[in-house]
N, C-alpha and C. Protein backbone atom coordinates (compact mmCIF):
# COMPACT_ATOMS: atom_id res chain seq x y z
N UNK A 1 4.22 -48.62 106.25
CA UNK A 1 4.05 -49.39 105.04
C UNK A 1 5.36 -49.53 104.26
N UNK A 2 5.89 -48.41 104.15
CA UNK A 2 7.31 -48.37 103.41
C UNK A 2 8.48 -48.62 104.05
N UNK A 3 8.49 -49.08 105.51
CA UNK A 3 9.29 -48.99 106.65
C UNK A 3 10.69 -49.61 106.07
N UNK A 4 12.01 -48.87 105.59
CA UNK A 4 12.91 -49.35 105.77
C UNK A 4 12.97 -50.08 104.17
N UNK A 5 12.33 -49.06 103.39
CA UNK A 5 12.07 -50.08 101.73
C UNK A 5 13.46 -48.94 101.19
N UNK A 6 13.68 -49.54 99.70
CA UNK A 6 14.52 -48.62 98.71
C UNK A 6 13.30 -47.79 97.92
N UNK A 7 13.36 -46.74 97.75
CA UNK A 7 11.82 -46.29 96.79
C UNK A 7 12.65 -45.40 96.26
N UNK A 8 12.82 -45.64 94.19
CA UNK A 8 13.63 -44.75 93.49
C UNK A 8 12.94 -44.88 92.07
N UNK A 9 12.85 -43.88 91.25
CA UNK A 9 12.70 -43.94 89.88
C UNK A 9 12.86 -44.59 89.01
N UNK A 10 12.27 -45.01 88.39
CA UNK A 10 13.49 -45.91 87.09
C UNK A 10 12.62 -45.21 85.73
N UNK A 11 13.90 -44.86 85.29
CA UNK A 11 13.59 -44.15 83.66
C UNK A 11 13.19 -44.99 82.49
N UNK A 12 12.58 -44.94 81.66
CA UNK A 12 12.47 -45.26 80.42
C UNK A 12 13.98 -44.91 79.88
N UNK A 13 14.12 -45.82 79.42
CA UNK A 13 15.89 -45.54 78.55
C UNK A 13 15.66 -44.89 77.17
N UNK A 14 14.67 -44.87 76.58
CA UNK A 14 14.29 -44.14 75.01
C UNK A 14 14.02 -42.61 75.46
N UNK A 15 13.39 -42.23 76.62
CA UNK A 15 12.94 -41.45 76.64
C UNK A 15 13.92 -40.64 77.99
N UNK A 16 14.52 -41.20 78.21
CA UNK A 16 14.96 -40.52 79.88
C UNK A 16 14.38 -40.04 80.74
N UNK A 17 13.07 -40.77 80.65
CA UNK A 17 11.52 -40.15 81.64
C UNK A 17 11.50 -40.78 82.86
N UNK A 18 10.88 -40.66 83.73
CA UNK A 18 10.59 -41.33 85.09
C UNK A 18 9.75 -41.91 84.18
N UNK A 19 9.55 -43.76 84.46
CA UNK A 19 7.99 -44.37 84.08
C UNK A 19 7.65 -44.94 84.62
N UNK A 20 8.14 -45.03 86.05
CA UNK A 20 7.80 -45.92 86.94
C UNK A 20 8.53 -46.09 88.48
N UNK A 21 8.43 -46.53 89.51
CA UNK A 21 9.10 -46.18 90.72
C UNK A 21 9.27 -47.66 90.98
N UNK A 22 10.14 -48.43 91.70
CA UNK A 22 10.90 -49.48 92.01
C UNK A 22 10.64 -49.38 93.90
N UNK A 23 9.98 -50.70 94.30
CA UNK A 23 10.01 -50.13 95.63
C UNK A 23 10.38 -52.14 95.92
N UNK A 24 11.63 -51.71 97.09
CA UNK A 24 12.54 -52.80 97.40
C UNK A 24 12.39 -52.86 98.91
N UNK A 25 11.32 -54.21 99.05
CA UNK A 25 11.26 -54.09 100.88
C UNK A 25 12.49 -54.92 101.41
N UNK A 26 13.20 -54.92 102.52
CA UNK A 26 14.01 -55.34 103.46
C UNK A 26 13.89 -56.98 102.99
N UNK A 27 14.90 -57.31 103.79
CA UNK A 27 15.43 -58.98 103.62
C UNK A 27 14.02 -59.36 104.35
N UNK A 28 13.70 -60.55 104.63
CA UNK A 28 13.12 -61.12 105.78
C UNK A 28 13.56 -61.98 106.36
N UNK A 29 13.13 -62.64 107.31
CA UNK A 29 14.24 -63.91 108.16
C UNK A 29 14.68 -64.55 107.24
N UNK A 30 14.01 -65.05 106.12
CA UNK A 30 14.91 -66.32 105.10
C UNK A 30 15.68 -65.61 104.15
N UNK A 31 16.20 -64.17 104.34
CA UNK A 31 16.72 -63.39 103.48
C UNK A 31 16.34 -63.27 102.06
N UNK A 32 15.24 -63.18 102.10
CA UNK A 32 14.20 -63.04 100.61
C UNK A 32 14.22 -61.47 100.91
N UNK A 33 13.82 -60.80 99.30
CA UNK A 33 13.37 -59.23 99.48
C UNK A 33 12.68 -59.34 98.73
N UNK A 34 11.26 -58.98 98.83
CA UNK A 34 10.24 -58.92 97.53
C UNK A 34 10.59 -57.14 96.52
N UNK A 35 10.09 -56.97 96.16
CA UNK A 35 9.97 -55.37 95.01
C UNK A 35 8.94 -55.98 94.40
N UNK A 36 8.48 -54.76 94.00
CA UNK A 36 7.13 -54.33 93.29
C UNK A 36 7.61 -53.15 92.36
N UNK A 37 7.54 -53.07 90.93
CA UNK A 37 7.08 -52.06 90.09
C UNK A 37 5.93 -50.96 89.91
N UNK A 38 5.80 -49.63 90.62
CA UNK A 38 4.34 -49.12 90.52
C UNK A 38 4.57 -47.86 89.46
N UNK A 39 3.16 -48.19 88.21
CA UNK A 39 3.06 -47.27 87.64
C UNK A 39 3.05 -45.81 87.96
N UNK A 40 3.36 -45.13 87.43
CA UNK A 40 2.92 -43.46 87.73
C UNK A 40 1.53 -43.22 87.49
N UNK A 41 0.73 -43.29 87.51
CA UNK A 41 -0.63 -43.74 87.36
C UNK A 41 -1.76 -43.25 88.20
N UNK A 42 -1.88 -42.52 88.33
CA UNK A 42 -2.83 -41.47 89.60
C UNK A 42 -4.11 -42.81 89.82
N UNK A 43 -4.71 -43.53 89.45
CA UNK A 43 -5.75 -44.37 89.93
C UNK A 43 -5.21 -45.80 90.19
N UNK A 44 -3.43 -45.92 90.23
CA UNK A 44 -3.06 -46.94 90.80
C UNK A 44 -2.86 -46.91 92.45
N UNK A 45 -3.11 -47.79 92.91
CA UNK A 45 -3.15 -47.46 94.48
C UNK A 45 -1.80 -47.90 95.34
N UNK A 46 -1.31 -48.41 95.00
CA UNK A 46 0.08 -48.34 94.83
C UNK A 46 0.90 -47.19 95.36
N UNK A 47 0.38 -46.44 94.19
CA UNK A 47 0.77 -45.32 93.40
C UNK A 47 0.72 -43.94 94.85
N UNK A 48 -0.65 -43.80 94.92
CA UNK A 48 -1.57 -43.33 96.11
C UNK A 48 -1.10 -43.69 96.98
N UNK A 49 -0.32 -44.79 97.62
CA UNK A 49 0.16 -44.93 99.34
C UNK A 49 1.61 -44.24 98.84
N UNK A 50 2.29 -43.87 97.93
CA UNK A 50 3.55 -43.80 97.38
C UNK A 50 3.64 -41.98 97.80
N UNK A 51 2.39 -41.59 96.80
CA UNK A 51 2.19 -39.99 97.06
C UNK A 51 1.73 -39.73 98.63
N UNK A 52 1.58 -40.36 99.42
CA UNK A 52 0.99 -40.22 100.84
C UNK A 52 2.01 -40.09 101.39
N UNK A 53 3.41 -41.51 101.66
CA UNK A 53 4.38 -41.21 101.80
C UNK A 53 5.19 -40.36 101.45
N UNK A 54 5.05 -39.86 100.30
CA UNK A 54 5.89 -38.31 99.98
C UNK A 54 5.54 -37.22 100.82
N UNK A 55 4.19 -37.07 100.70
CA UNK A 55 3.43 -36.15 101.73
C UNK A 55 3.60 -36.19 102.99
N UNK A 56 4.45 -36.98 103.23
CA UNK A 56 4.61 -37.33 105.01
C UNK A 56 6.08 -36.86 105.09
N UNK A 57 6.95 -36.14 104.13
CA UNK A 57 8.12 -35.88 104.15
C UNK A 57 9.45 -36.85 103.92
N UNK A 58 8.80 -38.18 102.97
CA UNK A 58 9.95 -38.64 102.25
C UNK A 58 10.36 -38.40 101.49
N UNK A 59 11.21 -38.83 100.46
CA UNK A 59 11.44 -38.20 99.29
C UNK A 59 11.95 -39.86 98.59
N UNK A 60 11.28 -40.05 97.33
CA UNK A 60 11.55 -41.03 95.79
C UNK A 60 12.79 -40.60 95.74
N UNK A 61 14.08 -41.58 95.98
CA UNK A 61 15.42 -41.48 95.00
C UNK A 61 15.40 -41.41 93.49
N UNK A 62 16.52 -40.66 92.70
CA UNK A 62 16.74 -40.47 91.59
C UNK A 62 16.76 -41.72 90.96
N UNK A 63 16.41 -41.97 89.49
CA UNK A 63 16.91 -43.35 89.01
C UNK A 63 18.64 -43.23 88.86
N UNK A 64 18.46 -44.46 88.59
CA UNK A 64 20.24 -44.95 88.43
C UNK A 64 20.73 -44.48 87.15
């Protein structure tokens, strides 16, 4: 699902919190890259394939 995506934090700037994770899939043939914003949000599902992949031994990059 995440094959080959960027998946990193992005902080709230008021707060210097994680508020959200940034996930950046690959070019495709017409060199488009979609991203998606997913809440931290335990009943976002999103969210849930995100913690699955962690659980499988990836690891979320730091924000910038």
């Amino acid at each position: 699902m995440f094959k080959d995506c960027t998946i990193k934090y992005v902080k709230d700037t008021l707060t210097n919190k994680n508020q959200s994770i940034m996930v950046i899939y690959p070019e495709n043939e017409n060199g488009i890259s979609k991203a998606m914003s997913v809440p931290l949000d335990k009943d976002n599902t999103d969210y849930q394939n995100i913690l699955a992949w962690v659980a499988d031994g990836n690891t979320i990059a730091e924000a910038d």
